[in-house]
C-alpha atoms as a PDB file:
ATOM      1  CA  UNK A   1      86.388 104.501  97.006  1.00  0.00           C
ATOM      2  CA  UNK A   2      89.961 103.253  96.933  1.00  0.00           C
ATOM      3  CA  UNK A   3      90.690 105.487  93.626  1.00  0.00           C
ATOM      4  CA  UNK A   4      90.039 108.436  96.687  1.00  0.00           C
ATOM      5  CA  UNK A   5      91.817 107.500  98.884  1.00  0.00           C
ATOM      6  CA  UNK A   6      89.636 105.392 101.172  1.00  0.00           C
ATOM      7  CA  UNK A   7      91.140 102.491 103.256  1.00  0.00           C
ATOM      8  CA  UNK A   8      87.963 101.615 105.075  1.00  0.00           C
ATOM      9  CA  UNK A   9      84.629 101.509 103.935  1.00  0.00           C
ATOM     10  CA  UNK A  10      81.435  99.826 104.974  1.00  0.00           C
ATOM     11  CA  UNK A  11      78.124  99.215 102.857  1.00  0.00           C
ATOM     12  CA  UNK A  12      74.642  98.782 104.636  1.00  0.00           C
ATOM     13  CA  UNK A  13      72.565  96.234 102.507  1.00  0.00           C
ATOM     14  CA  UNK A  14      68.818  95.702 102.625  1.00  0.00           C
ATOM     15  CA  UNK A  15      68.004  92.474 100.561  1.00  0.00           C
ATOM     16  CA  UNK A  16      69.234  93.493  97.072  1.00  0.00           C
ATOM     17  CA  UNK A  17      69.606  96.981  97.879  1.00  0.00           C
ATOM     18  CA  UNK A  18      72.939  98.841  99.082  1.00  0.00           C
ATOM     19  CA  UNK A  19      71.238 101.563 101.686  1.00  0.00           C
ATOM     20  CA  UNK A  20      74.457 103.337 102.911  1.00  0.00           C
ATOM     21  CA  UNK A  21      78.312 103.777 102.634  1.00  0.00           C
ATOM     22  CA  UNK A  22      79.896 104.058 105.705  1.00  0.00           C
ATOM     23  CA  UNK A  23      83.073 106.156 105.372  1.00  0.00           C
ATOM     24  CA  UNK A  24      83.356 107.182 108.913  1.00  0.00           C
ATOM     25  CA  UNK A  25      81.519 104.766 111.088  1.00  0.00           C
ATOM     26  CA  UNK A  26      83.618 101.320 111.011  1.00  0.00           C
ATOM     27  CA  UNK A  27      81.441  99.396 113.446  1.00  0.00           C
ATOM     28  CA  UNK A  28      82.590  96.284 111.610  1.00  0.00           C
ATOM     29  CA  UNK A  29      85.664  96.427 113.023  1.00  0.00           C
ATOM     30  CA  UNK A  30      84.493  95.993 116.262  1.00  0.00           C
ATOM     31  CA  UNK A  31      81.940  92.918 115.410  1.00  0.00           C
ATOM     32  CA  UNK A  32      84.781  91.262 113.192  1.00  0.00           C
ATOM     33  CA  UNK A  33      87.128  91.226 116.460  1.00  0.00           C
ATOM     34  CA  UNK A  34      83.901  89.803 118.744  1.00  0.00           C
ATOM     35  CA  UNK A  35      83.804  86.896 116.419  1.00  0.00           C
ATOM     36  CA  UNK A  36      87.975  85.778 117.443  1.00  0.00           C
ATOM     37  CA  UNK A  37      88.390  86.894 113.806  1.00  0.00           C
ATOM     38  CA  UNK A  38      92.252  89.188 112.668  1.00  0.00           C
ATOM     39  CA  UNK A  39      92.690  92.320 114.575  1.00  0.00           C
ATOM     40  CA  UNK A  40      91.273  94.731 111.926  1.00  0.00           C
ATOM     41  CA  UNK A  41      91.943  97.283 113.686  1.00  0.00           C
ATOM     42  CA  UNK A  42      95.608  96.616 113.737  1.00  0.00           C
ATOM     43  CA  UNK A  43      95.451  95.816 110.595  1.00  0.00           C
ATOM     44  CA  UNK A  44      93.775  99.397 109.373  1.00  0.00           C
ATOM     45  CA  UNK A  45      96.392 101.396 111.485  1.00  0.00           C
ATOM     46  CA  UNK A  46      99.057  99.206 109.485  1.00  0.00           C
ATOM     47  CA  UNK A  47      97.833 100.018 106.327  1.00  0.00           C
ATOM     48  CA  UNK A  48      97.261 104.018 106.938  1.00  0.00           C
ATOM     49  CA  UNK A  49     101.187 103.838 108.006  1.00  0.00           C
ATOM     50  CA  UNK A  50     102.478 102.228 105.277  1.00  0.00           C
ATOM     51  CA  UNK A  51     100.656 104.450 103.281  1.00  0.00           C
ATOM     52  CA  UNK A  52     101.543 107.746 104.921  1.00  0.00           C
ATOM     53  CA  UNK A  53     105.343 106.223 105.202  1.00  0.00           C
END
């Protein structure tokens, strides 16, 4: 995913099995930021400028 170009991605995993890539859904940002954890978000937005820069 990163060789295209993808900054974000999530994976849905059922016991040893990947189910899903998420390309445009990052819910994990939100339940990363519930948990007190870095601002992902911020983070993300930091990352697309730098690389649009």
């Amino acid at each position: 995913m990163r060789e295209r170009g993808f900054l974000l991605v999530g994976i849905d995993v059922i016991g040893d099995y990947m189910t899903e890539i998420n390309v445009t859904s990052p819910t994990g940002i939100c339940e990363v930021r519930k948990f007190g954890v870095a601002d992902i978000a911020a983070l993300l937005w930091d990352a697309i400028e730098r690389k649009r820069g």
